[in-house]
C-alpha atoms as a PDB file:
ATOM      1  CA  UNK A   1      50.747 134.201 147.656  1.00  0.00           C
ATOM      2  CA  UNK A   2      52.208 135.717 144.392  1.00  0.00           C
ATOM      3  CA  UNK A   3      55.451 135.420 145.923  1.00  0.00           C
ATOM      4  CA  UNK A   4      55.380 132.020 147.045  1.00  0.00           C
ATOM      5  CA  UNK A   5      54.617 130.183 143.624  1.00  0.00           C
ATOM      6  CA  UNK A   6      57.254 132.640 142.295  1.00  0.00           C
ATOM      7  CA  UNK A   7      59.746 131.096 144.942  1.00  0.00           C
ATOM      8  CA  UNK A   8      58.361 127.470 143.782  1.00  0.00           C
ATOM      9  CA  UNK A   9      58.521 128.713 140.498  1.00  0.00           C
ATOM     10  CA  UNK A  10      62.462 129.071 140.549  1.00  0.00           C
ATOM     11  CA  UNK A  11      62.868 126.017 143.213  1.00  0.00           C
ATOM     12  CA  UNK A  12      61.607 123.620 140.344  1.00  0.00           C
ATOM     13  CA  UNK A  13      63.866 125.081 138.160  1.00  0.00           C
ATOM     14  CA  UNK A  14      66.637 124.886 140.108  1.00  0.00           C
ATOM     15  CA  UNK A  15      66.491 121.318 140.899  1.00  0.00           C
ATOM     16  CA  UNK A  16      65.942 120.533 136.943  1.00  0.00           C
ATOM     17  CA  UNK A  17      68.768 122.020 136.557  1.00  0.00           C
ATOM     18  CA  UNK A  18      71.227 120.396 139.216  1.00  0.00           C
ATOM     19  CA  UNK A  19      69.814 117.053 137.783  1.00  0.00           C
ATOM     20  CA  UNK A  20      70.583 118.053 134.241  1.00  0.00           C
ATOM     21  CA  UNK A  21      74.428 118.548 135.637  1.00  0.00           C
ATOM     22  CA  UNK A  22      74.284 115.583 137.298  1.00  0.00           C
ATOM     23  CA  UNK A  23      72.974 113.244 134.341  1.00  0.00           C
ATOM     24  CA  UNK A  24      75.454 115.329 131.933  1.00  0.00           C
ATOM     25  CA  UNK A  25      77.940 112.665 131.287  1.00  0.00           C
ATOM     26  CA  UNK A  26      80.395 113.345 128.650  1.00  0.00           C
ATOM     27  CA  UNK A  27      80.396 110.467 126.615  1.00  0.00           C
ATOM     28  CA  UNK A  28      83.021 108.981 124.013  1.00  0.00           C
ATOM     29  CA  UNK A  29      82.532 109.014 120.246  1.00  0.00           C
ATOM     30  CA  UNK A  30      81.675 105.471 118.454  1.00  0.00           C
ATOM     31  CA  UNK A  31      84.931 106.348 116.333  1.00  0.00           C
ATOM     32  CA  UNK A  32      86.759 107.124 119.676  1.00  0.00           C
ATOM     33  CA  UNK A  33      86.177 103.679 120.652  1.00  0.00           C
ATOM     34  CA  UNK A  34      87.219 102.047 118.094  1.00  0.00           C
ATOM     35  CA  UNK A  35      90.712 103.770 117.865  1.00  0.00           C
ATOM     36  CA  UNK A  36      90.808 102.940 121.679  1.00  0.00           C
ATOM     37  CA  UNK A  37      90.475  99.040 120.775  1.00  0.00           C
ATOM     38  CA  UNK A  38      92.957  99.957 117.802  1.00  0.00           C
ATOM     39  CA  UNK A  39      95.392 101.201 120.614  1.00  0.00           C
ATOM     40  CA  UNK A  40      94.394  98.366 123.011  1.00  0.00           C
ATOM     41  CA  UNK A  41      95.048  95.709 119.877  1.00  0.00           C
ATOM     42  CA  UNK A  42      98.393  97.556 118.823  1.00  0.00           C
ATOM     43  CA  UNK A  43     100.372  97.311 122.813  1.00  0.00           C
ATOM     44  CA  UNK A  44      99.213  93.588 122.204  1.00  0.00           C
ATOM     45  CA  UNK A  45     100.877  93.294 118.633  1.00  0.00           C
ATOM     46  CA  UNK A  46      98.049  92.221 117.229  1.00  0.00           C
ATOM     47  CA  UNK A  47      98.513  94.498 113.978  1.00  0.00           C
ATOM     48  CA  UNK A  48      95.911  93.133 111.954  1.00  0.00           C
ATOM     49  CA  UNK A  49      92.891  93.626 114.537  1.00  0.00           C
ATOM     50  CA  UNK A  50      94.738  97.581 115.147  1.00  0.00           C
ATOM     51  CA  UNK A  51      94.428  98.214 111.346  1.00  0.00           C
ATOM     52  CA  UNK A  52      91.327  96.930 111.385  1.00  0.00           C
ATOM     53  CA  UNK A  53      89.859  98.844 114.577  1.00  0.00           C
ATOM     54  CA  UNK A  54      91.243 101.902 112.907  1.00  0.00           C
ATOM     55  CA  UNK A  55      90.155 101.363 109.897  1.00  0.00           C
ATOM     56  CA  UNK A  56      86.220 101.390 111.688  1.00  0.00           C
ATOM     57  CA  UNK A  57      87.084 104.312 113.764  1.00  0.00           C
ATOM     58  CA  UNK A  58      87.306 106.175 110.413  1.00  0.00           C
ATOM     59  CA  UNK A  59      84.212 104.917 108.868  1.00  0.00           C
ATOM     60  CA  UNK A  60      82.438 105.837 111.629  1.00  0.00           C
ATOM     61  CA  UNK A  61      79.886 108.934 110.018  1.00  0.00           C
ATOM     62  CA  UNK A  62      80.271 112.785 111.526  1.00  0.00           C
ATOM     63  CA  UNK A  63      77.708 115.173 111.999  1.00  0.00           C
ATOM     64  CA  UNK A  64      77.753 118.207 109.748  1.00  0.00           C
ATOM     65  CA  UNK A  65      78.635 120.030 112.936  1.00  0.00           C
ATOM     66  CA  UNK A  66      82.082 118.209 113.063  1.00  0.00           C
ATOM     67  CA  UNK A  67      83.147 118.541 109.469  1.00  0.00           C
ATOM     68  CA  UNK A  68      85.339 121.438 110.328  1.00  0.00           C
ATOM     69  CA  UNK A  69      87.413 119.841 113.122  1.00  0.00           C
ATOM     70  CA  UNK A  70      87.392 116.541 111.457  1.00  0.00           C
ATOM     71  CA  UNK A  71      90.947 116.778 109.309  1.00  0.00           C
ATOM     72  CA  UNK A  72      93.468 116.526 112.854  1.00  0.00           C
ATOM     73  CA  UNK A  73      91.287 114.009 114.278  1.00  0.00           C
ATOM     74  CA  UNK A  74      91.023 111.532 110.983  1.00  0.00           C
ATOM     75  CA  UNK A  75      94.813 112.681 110.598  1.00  0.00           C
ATOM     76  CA  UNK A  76      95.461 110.676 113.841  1.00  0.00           C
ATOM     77  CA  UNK A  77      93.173 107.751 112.864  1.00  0.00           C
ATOM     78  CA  UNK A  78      95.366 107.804 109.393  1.00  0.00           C
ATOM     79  CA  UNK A  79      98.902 107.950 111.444  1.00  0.00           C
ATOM     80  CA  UNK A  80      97.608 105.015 114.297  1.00  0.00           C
ATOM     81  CA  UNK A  81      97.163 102.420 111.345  1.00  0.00           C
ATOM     82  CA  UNK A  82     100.379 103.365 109.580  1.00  0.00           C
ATOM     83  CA  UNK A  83     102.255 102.448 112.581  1.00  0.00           C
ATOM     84  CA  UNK A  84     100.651  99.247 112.465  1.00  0.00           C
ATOM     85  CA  UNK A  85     101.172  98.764 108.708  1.00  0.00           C
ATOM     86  CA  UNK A  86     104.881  99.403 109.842  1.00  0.00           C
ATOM     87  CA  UNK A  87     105.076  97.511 112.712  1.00  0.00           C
ATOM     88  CA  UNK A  88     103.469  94.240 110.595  1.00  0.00           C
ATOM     89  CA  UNK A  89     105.683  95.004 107.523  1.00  0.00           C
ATOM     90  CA  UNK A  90     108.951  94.541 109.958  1.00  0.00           C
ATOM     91  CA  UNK A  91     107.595  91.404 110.920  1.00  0.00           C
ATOM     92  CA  UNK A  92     109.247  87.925 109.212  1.00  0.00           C
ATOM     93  CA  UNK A  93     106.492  85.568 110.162  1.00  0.00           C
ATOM     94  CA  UNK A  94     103.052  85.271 108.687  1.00  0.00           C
ATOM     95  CA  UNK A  95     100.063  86.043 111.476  1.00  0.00           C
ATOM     96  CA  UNK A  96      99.356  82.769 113.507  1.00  0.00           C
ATOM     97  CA  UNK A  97      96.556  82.194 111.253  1.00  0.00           C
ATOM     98  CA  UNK A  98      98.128  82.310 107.998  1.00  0.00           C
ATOM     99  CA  UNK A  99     101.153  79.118 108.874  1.00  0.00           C
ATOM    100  CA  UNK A 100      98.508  76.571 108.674  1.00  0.00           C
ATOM    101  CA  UNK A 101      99.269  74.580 104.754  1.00  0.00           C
ATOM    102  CA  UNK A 102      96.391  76.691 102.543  1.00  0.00           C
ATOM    103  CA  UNK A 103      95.408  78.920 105.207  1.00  0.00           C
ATOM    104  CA  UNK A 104      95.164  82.574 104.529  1.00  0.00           C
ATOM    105  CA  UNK A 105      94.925  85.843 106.334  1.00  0.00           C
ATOM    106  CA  UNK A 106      92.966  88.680 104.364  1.00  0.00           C
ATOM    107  CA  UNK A 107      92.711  92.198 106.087  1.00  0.00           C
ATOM    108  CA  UNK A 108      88.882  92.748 106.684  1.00  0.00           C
ATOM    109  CA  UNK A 109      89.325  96.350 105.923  1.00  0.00           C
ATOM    110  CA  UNK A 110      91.782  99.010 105.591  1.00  0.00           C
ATOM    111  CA  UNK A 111      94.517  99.602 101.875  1.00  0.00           C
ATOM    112  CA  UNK A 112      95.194  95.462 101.886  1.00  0.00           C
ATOM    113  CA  UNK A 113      91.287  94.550 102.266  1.00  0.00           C
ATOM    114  CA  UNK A 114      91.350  90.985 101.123  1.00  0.00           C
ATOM    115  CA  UNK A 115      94.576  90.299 100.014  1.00  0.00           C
ATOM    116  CA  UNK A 116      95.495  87.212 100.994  1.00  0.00           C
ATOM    117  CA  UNK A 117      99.140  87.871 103.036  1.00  0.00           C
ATOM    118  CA  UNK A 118      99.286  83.834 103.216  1.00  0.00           C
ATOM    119  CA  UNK A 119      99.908  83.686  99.595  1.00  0.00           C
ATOM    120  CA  UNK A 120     102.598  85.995  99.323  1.00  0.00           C
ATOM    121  CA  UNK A 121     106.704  85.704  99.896  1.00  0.00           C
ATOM    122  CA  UNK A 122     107.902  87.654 102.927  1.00  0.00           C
ATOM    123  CA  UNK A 123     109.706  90.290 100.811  1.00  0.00           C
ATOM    124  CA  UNK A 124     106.128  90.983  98.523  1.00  0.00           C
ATOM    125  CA  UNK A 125     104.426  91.251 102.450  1.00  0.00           C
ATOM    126  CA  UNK A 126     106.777  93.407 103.746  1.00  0.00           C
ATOM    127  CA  UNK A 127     106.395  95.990 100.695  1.00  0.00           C
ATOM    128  CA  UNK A 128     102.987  95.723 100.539  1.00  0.00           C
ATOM    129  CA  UNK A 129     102.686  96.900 104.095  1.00  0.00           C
ATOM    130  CA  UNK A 130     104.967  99.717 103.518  1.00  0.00           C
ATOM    131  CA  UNK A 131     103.024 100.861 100.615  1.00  0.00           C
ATOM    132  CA  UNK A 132      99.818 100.923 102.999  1.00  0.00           C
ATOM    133  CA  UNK A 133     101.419 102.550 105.352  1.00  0.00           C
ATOM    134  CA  UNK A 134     102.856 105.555 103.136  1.00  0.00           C
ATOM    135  CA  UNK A 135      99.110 105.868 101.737  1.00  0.00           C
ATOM    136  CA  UNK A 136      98.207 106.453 105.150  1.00  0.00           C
ATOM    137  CA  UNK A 137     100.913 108.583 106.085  1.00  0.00           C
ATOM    138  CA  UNK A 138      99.776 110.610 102.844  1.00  0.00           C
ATOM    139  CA  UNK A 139      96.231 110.960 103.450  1.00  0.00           C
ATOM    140  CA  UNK A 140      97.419 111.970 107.115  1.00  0.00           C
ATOM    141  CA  UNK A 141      99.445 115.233 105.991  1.00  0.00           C
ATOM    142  CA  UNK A 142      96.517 116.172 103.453  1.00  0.00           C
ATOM    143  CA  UNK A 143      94.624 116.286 106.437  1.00  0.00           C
ATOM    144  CA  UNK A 144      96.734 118.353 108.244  1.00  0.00           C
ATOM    145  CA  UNK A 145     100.442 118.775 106.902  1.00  0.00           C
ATOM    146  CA  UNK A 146     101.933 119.847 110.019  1.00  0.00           C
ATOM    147  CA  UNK A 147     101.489 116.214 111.505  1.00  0.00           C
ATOM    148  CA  UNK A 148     104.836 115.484 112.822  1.00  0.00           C
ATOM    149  CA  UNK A 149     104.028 111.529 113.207  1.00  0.00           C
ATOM    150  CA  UNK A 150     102.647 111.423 109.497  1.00  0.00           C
ATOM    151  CA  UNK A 151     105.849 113.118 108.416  1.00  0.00           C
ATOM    152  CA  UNK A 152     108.123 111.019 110.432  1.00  0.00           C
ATOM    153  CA  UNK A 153     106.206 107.777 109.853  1.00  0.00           C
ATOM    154  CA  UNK A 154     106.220 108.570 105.899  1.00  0.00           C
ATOM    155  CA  UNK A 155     110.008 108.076 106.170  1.00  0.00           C
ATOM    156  CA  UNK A 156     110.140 105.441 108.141  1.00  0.00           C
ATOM    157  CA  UNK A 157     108.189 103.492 105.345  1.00  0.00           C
ATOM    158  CA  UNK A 158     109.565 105.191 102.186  1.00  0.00           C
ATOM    159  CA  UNK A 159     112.965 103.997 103.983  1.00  0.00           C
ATOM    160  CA  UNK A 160     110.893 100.375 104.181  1.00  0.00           C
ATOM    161  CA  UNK A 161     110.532 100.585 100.225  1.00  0.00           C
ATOM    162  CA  UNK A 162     114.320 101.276  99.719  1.00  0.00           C
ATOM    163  CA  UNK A 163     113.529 105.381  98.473  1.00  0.00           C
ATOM    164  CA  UNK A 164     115.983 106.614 100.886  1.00  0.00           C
ATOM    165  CA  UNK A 165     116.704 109.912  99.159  1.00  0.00           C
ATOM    166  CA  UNK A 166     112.505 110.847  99.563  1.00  0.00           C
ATOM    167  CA  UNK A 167     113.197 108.963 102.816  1.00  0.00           C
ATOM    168  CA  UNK A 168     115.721 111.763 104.165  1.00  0.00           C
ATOM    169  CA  UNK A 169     113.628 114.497 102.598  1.00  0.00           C
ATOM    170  CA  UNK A 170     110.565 112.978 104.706  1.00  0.00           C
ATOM    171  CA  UNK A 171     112.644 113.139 108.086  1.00  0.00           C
ATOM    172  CA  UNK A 172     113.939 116.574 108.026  1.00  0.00           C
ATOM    173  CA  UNK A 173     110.769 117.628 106.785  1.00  0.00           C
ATOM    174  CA  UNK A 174     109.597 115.569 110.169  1.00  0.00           C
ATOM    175  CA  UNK A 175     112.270 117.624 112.217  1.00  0.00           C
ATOM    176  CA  UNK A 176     111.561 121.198 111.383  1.00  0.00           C
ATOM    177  CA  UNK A 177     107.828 120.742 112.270  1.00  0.00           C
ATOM    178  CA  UNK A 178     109.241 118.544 115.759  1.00  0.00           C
ATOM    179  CA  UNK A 179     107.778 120.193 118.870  1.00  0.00           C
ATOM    180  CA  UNK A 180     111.626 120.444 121.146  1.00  0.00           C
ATOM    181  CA  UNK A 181     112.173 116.786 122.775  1.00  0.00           C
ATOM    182  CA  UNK A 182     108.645 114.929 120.708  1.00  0.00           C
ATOM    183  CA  UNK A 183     110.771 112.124 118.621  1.00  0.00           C
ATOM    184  CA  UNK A 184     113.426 114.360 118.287  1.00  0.00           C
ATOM    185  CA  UNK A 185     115.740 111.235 118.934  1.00  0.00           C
ATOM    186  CA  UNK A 186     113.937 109.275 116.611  1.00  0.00           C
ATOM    187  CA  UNK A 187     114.221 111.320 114.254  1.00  0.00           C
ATOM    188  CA  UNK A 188     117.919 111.679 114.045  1.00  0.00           C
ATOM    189  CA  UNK A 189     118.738 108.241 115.141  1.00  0.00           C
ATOM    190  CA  UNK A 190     116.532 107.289 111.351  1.00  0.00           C
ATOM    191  CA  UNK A 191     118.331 110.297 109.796  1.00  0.00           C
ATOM    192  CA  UNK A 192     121.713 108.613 110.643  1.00  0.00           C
ATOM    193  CA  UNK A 193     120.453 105.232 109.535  1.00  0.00           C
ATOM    194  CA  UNK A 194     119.342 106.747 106.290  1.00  0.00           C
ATOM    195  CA  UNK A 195     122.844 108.692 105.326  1.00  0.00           C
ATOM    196  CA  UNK A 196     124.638 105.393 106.049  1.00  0.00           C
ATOM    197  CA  UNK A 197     122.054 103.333 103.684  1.00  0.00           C
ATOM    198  CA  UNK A 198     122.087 106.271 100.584  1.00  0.00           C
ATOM    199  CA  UNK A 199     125.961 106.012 100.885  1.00  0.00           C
ATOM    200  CA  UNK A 200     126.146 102.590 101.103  1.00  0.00           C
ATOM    201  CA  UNK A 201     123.656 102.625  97.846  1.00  0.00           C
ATOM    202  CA  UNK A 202     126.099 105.365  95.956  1.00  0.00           C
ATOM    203  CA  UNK A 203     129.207 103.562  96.603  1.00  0.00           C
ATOM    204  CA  UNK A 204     127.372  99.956  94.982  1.00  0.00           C
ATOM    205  CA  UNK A 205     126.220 102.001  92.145  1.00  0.00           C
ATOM    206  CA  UNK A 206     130.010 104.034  91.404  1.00  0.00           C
ATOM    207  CA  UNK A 207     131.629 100.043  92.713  1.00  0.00           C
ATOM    208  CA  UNK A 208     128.875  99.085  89.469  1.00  0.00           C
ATOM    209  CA  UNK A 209     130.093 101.381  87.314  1.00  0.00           C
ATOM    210  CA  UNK A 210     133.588 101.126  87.608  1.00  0.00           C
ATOM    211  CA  UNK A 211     133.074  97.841  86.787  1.00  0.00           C
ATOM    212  CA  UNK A 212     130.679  98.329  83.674  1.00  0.00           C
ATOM    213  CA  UNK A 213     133.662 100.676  82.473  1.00  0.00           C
ATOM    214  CA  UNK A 214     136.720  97.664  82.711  1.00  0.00           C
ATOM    215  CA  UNK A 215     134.800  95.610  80.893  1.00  0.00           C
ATOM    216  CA  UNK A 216     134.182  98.158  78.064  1.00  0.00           C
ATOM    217  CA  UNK A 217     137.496  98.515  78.176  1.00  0.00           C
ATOM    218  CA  UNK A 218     138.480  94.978  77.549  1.00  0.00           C
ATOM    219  CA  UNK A 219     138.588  93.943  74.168  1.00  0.00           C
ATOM    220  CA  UNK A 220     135.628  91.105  73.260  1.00  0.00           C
ATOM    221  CA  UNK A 221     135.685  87.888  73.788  1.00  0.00           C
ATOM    222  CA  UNK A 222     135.940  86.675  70.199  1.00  0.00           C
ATOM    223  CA  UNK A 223     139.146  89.111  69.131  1.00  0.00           C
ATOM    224  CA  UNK A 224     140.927  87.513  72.200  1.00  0.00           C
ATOM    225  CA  UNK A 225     140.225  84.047  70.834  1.00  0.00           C
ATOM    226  CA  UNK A 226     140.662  84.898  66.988  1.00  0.00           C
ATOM    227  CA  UNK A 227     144.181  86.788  68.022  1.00  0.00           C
ATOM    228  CA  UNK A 228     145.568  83.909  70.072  1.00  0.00           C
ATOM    229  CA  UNK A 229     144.277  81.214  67.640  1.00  0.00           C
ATOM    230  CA  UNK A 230     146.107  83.593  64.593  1.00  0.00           C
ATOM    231  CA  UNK A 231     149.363  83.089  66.814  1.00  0.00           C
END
C-alpha cells in the first residue's frame, strides 16, 4: 500500500510538472515591444512615431535583477532612435502634419520633446536632429563603448553638423571595433565622403586666406584716391 501512494505520490508530480513546461511561455519585455513598434514605425519612415516608440521602450522600469545587463540593451534602444534622428534630419520636408498654415509637429518624447519642428527653417531642423542624434549616439557608447553602430552613427551625424575632422575620428574609431564584413562598406564609403568634404573645407579656408592676404597687400582705398586726385 506504502508503495502505491509513493507511485501516486511521484505521478502527481510528474504531471505538475509537464504542465508547468507546457504553460512556460517565454514572453517579451514591455520595453521589447515597444522597440519592436519603433522598428515596425522606422521600415515605414515614420521617424517621429520610431523616436517616439523608442523613446518608451527606454522608460520602460527594470527589475533590480536586470540592472547589470541593462547598459548593451539600453545601448541599442539609444542607437535605434539615432538612426531615426538621422534618417528625419536628411529629410527636406516637414512631417505631413506640420505643412498645414500654423500647424505644428512637437516630438511627444525623446531630446526634441515639444519643440515645435513646424516653426523652424529646414537648415535649424536638420541640425537639431543631428544634435539629438549625437546625444544618443553618446549616451549609447557610455553604455557600452564598444558599440560599433553608436560609433559609426556618431559620425554620420557629427558629419550632419559640418565637424568633419571629429567626424573622421568617429569612423575609424567605428572601424577598428567593426566585426569583418558588419558595415565595413559603410564605413569606408563615409570615410571617403568625409576626406573629400575636410579637403574641400581646407582648400576654402587657404582659397580665404590667400585672399585676406591680397587685400592686405593692397594699399587702402583712400591713399589710392588722395594719390590720383594729387596727380
Amino acid at each position: 500500500r506504502r508503495e502505491e501512494e509513493e507511485e501516486e505520490e511521484f505521478m502527481m508530480y510528474r504531471v505538475k510538472e509537464d504542465r508547468t513546461q507546457v504553460n512556460h511561455v517565454e514572453t517579451k519585455s514591455e520595453a521589447e515591444v515597444w522597440k519592436e513598434k519603433g522598428n515596425s514605425a522606422y521600415k515605414d519612415k515614420d521617424w517621429s512615431l520610431a523616436i517616439e516608440c523608442y523613446s518608451k521602450a527606454m522608460d520602460v522600469p527594470v527589475t533590480q535583477e536586470q540592472l547589470l545587463t541593462e547598459g548593451p540593451r539600453r545601448a541599442i534602444f539609444h542607437c535605434n532612435r539615432a538612426a531615426a534622428y538621422l534618417a528625419r534630419a536628411k529629410e527636406t520636408s516637414l512631417p505631413q502634419a506640420a505643412e498645414a498654415p500654423g500647424a505644428g509637429t512637437c516630438d511627444a518624447m525623446g531630446h526634441l520633446e515639444g519643440v515645435d519642428v513646424g516653426s523652424l527653417s529646414e537648415e535649424e531642423r536638420s541640425k537639431m536632429n543631428f544634435k539629438a542624434a549625437l546625444m544618443d549616439c553618446d549616451q549609447a557608447l557610455d553604455l557600452e563603448s564598444g558599440n560599433v553602430k553608436g560609433r559609426y552613427r556618431k559620425a554620420q551625424a557629427l558629419k550632419g553638423l559640418g565637424r568633419y575632422q571629429e567626424s573622421i575620428d568617429a569612423a575609424i574609431s567605428a572601424l577598428h571595433v567593426a566585426p569583418k564584413g558588419i558595415l565595413e562598406k559603410e564605413i569606408n564609403a563615409l570615410l571617403s565622403d568625409l576626406k573629400l568634404q575636410e579637403e574641400e573645407k581646407e582648400n576654402k579656408q587657404k582659397g580665404g586666406d590667400e585672399s585676406k592676404k591680397e587685400k592686405e597687400k593692397a594699399p587702402p582705398l583712400i591713399q589710392v584716391i588722395s594719390s590720383t586726385s594729387n596727380e
